[in-house]
Protein backbone atom coordinates (compact mmCIF):
# COMPACT_ATOMS: atom_id res chain seq x y z
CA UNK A 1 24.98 -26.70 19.89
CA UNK A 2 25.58 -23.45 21.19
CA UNK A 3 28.21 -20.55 19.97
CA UNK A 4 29.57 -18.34 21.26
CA UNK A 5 32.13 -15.22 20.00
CA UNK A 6 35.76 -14.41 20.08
CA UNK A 7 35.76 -10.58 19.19
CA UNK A 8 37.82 -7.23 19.25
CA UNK A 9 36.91 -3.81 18.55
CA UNK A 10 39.87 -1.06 17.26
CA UNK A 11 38.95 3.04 17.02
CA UNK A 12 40.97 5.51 15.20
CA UNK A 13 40.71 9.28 14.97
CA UNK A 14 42.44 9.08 11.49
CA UNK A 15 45.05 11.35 10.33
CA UNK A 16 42.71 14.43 9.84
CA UNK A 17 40.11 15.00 12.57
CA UNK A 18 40.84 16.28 16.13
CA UNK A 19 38.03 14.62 17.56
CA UNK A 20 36.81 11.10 17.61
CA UNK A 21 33.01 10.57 16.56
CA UNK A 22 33.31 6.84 16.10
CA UNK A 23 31.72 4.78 19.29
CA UNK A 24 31.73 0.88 19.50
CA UNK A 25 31.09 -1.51 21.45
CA UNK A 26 31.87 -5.65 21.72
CA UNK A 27 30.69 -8.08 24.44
CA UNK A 28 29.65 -11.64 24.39
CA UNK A 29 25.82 -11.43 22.94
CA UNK A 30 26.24 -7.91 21.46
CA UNK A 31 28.81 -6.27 18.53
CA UNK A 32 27.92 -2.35 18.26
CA UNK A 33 29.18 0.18 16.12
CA UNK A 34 28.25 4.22 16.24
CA UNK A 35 28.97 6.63 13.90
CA UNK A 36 28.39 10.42 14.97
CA UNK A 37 27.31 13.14 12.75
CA UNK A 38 27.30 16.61 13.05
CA UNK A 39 30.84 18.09 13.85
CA UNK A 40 30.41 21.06 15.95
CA UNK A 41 26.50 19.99 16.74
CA UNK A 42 28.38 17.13 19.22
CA UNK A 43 28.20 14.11 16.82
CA UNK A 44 30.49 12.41 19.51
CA UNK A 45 27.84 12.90 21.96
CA UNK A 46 25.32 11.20 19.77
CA UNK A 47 27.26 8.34 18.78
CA UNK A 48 28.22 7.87 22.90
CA UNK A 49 24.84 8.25 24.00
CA UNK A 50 23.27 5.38 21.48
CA UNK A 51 25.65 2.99 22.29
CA UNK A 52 25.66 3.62 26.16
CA UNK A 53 21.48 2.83 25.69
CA UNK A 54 21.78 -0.04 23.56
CA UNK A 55 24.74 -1.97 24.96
CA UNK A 56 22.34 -2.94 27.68
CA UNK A 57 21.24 -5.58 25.37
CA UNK A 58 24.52 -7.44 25.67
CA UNK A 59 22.44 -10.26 27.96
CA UNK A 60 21.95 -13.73 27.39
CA UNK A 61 18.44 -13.63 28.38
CA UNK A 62 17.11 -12.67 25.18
CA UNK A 63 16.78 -15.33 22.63
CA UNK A 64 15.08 -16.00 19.33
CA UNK A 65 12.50 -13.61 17.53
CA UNK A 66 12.23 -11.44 20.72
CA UNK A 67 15.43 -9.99 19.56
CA UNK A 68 14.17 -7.93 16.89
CA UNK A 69 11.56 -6.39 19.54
CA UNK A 70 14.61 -5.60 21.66
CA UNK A 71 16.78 -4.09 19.29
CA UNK A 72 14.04 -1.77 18.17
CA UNK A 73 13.13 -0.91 21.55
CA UNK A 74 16.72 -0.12 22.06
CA UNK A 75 16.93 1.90 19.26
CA UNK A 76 14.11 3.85 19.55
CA UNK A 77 14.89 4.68 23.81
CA UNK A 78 18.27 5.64 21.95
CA UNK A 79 16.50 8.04 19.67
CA UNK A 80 14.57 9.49 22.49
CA UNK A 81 17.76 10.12 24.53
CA UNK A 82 19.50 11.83 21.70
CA UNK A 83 16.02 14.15 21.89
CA UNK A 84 16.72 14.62 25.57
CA UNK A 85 20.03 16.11 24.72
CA UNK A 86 19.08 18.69 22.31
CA UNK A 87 16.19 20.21 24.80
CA UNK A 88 18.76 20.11 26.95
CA UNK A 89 21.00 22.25 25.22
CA UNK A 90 19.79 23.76 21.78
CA UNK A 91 22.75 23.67 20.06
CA UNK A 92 23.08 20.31 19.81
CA UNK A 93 19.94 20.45 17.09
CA UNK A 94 21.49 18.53 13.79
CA UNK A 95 23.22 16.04 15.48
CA UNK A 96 22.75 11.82 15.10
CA UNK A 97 24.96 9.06 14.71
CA UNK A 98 24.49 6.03 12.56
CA UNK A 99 23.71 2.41 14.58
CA UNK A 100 24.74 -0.94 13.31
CA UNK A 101 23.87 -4.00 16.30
CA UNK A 102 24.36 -7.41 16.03
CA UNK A 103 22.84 -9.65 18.86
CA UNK A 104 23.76 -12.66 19.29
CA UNK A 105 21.70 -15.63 21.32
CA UNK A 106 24.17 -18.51 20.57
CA UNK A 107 22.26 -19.83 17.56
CA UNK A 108 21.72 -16.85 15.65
CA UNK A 109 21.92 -13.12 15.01
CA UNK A 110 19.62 -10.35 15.27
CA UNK A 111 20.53 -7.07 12.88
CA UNK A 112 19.63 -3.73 13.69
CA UNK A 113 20.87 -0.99 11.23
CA UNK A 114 20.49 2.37 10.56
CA UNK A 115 22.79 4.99 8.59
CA UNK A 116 25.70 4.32 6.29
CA UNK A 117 27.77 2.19 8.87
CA UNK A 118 28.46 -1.51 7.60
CA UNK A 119 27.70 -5.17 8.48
CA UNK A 120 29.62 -7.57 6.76
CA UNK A 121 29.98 -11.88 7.51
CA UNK A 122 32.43 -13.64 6.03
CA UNK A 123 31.45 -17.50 5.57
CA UNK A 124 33.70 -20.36 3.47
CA UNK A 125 36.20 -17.18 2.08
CA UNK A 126 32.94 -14.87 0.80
CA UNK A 127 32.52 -11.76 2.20
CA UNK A 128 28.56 -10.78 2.20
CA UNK A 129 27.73 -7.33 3.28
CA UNK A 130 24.47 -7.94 5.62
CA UNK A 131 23.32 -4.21 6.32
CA UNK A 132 21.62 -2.01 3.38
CA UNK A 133 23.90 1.61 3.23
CA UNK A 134 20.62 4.42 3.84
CA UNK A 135 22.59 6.66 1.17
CA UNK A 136 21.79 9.14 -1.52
CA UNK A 137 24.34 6.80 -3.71
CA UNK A 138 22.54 3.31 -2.82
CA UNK A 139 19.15 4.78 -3.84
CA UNK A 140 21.19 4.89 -7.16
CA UNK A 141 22.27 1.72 -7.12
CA UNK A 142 18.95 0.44 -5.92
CA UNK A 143 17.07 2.29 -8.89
CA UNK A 144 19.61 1.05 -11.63
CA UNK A 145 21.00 4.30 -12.33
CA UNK A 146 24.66 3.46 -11.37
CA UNK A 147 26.62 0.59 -11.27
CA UNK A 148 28.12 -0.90 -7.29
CA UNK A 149 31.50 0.26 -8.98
CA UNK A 150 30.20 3.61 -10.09
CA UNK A 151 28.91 4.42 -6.52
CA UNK A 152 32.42 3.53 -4.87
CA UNK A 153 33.53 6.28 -7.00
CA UNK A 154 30.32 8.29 -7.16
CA UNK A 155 30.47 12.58 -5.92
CA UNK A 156 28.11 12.24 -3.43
CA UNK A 157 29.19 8.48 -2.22
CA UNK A 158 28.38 9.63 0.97
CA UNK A 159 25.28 12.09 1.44
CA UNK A 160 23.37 10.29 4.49
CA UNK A 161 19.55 9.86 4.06
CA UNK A 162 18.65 8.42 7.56
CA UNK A 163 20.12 8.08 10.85
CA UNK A 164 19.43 8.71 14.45
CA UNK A 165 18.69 12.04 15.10
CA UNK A 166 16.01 12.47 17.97
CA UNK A 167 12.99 12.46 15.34
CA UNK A 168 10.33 9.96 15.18
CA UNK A 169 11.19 8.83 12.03
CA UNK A 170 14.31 6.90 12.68
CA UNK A 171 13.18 3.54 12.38
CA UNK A 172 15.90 0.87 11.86
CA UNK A 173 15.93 -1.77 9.37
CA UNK A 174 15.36 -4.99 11.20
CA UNK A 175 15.87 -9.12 10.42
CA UNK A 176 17.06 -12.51 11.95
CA UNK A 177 20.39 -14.07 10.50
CA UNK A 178 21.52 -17.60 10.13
CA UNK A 179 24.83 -17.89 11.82
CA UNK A 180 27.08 -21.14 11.76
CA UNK A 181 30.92 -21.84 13.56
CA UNK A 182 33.76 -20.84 11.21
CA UNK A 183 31.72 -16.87 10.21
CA UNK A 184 33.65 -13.96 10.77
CA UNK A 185 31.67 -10.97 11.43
CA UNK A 186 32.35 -7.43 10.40
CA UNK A 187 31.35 -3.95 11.88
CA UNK A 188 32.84 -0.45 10.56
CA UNK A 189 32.31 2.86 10.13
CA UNK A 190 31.77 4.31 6.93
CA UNK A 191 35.94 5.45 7.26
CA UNK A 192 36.55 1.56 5.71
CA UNK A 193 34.46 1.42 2.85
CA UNK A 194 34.86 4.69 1.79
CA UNK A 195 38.23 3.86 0.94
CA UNK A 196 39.09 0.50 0.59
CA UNK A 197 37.54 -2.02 -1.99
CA UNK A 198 35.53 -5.42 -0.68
CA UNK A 199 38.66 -7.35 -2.24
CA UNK A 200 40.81 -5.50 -0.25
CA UNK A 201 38.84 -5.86 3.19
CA UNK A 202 37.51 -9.96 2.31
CA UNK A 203 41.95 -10.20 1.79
CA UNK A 204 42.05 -8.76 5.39
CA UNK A 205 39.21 -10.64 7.05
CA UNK A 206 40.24 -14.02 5.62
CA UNK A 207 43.87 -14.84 8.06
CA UNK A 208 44.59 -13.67 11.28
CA UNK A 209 42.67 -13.42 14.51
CA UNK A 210 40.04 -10.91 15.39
CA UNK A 211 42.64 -8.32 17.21
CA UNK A 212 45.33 -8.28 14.05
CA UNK A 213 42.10 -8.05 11.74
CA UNK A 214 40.87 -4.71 12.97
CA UNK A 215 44.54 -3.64 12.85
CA UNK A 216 45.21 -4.96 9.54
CA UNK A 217 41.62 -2.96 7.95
CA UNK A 218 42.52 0.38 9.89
CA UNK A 219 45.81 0.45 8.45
CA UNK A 220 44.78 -0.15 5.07
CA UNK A 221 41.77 2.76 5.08
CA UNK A 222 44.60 4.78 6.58
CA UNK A 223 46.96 4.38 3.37
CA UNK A 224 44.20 4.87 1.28
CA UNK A 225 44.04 8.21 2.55
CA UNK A 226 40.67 8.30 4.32
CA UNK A 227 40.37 11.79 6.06
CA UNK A 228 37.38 10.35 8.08
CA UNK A 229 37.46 8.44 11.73
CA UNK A 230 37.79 4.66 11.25
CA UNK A 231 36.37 2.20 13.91
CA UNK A 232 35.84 -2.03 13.48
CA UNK A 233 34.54 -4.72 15.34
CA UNK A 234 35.46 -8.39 14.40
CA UNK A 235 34.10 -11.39 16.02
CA UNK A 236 34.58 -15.24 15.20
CA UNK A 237 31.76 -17.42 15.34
CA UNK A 238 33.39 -20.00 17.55
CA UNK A 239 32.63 -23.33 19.11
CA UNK A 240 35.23 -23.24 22.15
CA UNK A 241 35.35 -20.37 24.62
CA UNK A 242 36.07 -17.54 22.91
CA UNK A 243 40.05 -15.99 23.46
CA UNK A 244 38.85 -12.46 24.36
CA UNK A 245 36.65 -13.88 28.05
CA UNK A 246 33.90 -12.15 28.28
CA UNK A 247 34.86 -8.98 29.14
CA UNK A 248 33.10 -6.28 26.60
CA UNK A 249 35.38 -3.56 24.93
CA UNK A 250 34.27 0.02 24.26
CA UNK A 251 36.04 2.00 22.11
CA UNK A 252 36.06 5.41 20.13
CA UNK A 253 33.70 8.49 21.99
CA UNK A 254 31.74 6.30 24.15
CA UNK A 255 35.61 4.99 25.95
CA UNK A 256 36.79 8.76 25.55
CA UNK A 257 33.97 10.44 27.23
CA UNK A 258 32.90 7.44 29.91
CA UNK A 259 36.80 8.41 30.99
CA UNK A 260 36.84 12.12 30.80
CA UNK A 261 38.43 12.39 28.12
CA UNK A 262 38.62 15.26 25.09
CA UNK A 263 36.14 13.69 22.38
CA UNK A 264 33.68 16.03 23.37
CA UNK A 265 35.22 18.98 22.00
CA UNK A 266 33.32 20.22 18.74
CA UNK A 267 35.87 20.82 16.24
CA UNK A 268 35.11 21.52 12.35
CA UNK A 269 38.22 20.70 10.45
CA UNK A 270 38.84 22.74 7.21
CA UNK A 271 42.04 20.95 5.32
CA UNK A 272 43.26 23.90 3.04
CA UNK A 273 45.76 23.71 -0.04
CA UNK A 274 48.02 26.43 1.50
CA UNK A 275 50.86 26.10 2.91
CA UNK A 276 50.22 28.37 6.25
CA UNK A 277 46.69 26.63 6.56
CA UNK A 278 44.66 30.14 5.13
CA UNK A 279 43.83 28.21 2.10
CA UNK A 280 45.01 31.05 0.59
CA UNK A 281 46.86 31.29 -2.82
CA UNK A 282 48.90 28.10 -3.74
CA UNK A 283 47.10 25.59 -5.84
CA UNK A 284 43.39 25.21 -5.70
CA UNK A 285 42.09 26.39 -2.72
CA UNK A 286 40.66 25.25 0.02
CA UNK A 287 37.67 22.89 0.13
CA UNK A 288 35.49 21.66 3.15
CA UNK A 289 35.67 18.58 5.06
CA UNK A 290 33.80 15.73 3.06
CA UNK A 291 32.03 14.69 7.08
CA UNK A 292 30.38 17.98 6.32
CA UNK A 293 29.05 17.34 3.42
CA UNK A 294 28.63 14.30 4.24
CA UNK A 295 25.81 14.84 6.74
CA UNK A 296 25.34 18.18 6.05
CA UNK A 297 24.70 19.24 9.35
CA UNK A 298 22.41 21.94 10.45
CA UNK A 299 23.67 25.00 11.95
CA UNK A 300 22.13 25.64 15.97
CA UNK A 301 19.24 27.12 16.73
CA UNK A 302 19.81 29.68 19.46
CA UNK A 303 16.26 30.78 21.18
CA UNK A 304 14.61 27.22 19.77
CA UNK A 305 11.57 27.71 22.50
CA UNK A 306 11.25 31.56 21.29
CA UNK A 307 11.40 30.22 18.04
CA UNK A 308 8.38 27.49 18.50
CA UNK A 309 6.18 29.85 20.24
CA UNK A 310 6.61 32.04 17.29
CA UNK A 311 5.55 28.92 14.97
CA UNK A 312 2.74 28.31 17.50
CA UNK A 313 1.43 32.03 17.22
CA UNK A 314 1.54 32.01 13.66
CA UNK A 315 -0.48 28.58 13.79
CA UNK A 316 -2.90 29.82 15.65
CA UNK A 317 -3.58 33.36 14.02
CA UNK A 318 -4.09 31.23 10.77
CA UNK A 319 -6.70 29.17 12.44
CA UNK A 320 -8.24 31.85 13.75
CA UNK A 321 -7.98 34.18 10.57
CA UNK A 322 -9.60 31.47 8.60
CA UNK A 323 -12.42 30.77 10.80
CA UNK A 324 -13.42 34.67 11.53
CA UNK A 325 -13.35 34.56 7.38
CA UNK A 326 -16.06 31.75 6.76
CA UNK A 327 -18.16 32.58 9.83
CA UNK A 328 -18.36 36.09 8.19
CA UNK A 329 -18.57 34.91 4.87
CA UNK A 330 -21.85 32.63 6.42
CA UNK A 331 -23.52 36.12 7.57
CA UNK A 332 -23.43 37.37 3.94
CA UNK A 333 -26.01 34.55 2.69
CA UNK A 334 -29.64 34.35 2.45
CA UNK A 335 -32.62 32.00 2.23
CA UNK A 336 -36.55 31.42 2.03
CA UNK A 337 -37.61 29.07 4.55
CA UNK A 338 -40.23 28.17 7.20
CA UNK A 339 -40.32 30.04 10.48
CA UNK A 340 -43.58 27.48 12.21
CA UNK A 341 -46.32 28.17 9.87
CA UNK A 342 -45.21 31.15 7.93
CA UNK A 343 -42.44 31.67 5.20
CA UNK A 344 -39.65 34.04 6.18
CA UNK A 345 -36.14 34.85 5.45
CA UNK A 346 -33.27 33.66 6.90
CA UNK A 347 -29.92 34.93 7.19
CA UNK A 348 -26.94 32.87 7.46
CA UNK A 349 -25.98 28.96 6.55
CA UNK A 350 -28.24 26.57 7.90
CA UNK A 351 -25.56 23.87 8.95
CA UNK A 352 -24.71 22.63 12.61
CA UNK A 353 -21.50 23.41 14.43
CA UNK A 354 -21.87 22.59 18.48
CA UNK A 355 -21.79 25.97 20.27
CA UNK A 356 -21.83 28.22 17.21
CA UNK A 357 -25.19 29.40 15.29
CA UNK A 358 -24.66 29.94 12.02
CA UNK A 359 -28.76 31.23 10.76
CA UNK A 360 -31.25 33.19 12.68
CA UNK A 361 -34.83 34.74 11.18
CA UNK A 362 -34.19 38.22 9.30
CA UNK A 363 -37.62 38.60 8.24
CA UNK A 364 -40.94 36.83 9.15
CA UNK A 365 -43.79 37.27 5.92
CA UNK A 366 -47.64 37.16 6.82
CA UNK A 367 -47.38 34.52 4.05
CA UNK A 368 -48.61 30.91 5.18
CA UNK A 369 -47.07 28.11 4.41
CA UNK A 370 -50.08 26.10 3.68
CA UNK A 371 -50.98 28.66 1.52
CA UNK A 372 -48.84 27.11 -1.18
CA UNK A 373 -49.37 25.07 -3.85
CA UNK A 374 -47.77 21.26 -2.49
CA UNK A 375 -44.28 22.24 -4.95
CA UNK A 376 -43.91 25.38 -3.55
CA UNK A 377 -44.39 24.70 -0.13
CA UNK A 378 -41.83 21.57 -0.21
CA UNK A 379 -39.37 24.02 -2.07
CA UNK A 380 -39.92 26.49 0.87
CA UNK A 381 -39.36 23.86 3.33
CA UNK A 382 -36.26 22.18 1.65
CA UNK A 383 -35.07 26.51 1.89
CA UNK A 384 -34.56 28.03 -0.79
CA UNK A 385 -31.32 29.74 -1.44
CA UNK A 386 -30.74 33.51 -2.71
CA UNK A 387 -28.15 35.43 -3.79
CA UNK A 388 -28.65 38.30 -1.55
CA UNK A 389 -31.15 39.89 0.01
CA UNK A 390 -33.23 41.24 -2.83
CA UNK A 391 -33.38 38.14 -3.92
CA UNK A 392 -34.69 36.38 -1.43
CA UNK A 393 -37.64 39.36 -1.34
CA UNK A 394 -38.23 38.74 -5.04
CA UNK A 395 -38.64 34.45 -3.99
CA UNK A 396 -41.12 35.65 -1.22
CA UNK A 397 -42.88 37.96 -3.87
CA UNK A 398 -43.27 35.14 -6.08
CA UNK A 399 -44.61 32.97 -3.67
CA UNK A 400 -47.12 35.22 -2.12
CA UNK A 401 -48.34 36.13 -6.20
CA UNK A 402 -49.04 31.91 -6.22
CA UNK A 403 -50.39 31.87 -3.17
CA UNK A 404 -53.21 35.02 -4.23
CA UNK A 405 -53.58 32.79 -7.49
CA UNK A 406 -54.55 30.16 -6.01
CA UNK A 407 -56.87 31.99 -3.33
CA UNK A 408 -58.59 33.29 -6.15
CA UNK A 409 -59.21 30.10 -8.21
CA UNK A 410 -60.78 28.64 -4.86
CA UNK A 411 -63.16 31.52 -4.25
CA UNK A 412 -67.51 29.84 -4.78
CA UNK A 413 -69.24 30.06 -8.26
CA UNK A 414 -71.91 32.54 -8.18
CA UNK A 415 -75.86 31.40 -7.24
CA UNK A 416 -77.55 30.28 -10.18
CA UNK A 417 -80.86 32.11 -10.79
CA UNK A 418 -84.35 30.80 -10.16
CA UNK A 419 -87.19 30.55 -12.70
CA UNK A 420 -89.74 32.37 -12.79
CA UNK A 421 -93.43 31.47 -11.90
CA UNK A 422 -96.23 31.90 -14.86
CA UNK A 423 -98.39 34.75 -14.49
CA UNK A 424 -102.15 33.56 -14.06
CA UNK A 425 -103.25 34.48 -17.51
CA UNK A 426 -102.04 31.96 -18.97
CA UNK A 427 -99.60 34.04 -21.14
CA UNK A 428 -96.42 32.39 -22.11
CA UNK A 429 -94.16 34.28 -19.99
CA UNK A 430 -91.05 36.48 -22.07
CA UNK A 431 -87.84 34.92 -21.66
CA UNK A 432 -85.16 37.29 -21.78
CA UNK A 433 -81.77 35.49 -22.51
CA UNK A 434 -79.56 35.88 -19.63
CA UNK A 435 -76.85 38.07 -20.90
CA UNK A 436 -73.56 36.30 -20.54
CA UNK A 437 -70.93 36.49 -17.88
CA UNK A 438 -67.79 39.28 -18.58
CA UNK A 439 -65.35 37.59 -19.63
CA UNK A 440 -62.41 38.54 -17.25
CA UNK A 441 -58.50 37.32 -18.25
CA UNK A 442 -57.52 33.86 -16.71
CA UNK A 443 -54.48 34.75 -14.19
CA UNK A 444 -52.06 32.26 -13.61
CA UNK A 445 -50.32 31.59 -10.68
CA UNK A 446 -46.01 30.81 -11.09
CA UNK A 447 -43.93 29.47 -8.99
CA UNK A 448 -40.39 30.81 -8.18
CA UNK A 449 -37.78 30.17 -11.14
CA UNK A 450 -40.85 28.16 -13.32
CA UNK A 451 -42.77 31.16 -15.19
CA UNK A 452 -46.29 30.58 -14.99
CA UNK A 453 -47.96 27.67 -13.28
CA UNK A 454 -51.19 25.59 -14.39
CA UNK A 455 -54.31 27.00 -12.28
CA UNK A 456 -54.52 22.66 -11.66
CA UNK A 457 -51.20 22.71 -9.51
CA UNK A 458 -52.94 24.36 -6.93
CA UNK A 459 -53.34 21.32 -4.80
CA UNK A 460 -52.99 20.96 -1.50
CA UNK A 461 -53.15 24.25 -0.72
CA UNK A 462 -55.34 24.76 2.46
């Protein structure tokens, strides 16, 4: 069986603000609300421009599970036009607008959602909010910290956390919905339920037709005083061909500026407690509008491209800061090592970076490397490191002392003598005693950083 919907969609600039930031939009396979931020940073112009790129989902050809790869598609082309904007004219930096999409294939719903806007479906006389608010508050609620009444009440009800703002970051929540003949679906900007209770709004939703609904829920955020703009979109799950055709509705900014008309000015407003508007002297002064607080919007950046090359130079002297410091600090070391056959000392790091040489020779030594006991020559050829440069002089001295050591300990005995023949006359020749061999001090050969060495750890020197 296939649905289809009977919708309307209502905007309101509210009894405070001069300027509509509100966009929506309601056709016969898409419902989709915009809520601008920003004030003077052109939150109308944010809100307009996402729903202009996303309405183009309002087609039947899109069915099923493909709908969540369409609406964040959508989404994210609408993110990268409100990008477009502020290159094309810096002070637009700090603005984004909240999106809230339902799509609609005849059988079920795809949700899209992003900001503080709402989603609500109202099924057998229960309203269910379907959206998750992406507020300082609900992070609250979420961690236990406050009760759902506590947050309607809460300070900072409505400090945004995400939203559409031209930064790669803004990714929506996502998910398929059941959907059935007899649901009444909800979309409003935060203006509603701000000020009005779910009672309240499920009273509203329950009679009526879509049109007197959104007239009915915008008149009660109204008398509750909401300073903010108020926008809905109601649509019946019906069976029958819907009473609104399907011609699609666009309301709020989007309507305003598609026709020319003023929401594009950027207008702050300040309510004061005086009574000529200075917010001078009678009562308690004046106070900001909440919608500034409420996104706390940046101020613009004149010069942004000035600005970025000055980030970029910065950048770059760091980079280049840091790497004149280690390739200097590399020049300041020393080692023993093997230059072919012979020890010698290096200066520098003897590591690998592709067009960059970090070591060279500072000193070739007449000393050979197979001159050295087998320890001291693998020491040598692993390098050994120094301190500094006397250092590595006092390693070579060291080795060059083992080296002569060894030398030395290699050198051939002395001949031994002959005896002597027995005279003819039969005399027992005189045997002197051969006087014995000075004894001369055993030296011992040491290796660097290991004292003396055993004259039998002289192998494998050649």
């Amino acid at each position: 069986m296939t649905l289809s919907l009977d919708y309307a969609a209502l905007s309101d600039v509210g009894r405070v603000r001069r300027n509509n930031e509100d966009s929506a939009y309601a056709g016969p396979h898409l419902l989709l609300l915009a809520d601008g931020m920003g004030g003077a940073a052109a939150g109308e112009v944010a809100s307009a421009a996402a729903v202009q790129v996303i309405r183009r989902l309002d087609t039947a050809t899109i069915s099923g599970e493909d709908m969540i790869e369409a609406l964040a598609g959508a989404v994210h082309r609408a993110n990268e036009r409100l990008s477009e904007l502020v290159e094309e004219d810096p002070e637009r930096e700090g603005m984004g607008s909240t999106v809230t999409a339902l799509m609609f294939d005849g059988q079920q719903l795809g949700l899209a959602h992003l900001g503080d806007s709402r989603a609500y479906r109202m099924r057998d006389g229960r309203l269910q909010q379907l959206s998750h608010d992406h507020t300082f508050v609900q992070s609250l609620v979420d961690e236990g910290r406050i009760s759902q009444e506590e947050a309607f009440t809460h300070p900072h009800r409505n400090l945004i956390l995400r939203v559409l703002d031209g930064r790669p970051d803004s990714d929506p929540d996502l998910q398929i919905l059941d959907v059935q003949a007899g649901d009444r679906l909800l979309l409003c900007s935060d203006g509603l339920p701000d000020y009005v209770s779910d009672d309240v709004i499920s009273a509203a939703m329950a009679d009526g037709t879509p049109d007197s609904v959104v007239v009915d829920l915008i008149t009660h955020a109204l008398e509750a005083g909401s300073n903010d703009n108020v926008t809905c979109v109601v649509a019946d799950v019906v069976e029958t061909d819907p009473a609104s055709g399907s011609s699609a509705q666009l309301v709020g900014a989007a309507a305003e500026l598609a026709q020319g008309g003023t929401a594009g000015e950027h207008t702050v407003v300040v309510r004061t407690s005086g009574a000529d508007g200075d917010g001078g002297s009678g009562g308690a002064g004046g106070h900001v509008d909440p919608e500034e607080l409420r996104y706390a919007p940046r101020p613009p950046k004149r010069f942004l491209w000035l600005r970025r090359l000055g980030v970029l130079v910065v950048v770059l002297a760091i980079v280049v800061g840091g790497g004149w410091f280690a390739y200097s600090w590399t020049q300041k070391q020393y080692y023993v090592g093997t230059d072919g056959d012979y020890v010698a000392i290096f200066k520098g790091v003897d590591e690998q970076i592709p067009g960059l040489t970090l070591t060279r020779v500072y000193e070739q030594k007449t000393l050979q490397v197979d001159k050295l006991p087998t320890y001291n020559r693998e020491q040598v050829e692993g390098n050994i490191q120094a301190d500094d440069l006397d250092a590595a002089q006092t390693i070579v001295n060291e080795l060059q002392r083992a080296a002569d050591e060894c030398a030395a300990q290699q050198k051939p005995p002395p001949p031994t003598p002959r005896p002597t023949t027995p005279p003819a006359s039969g005399k027992p020749p005189v045997s002197t005693p051969p006087k014995p061999p000075a004894s001369t001090p055993a030296s011992t050969p040491t290796t660097p950083g290991n004292g003396a060495a055993d004259p039998d750890d002289c192998d494998g020197v050649r």
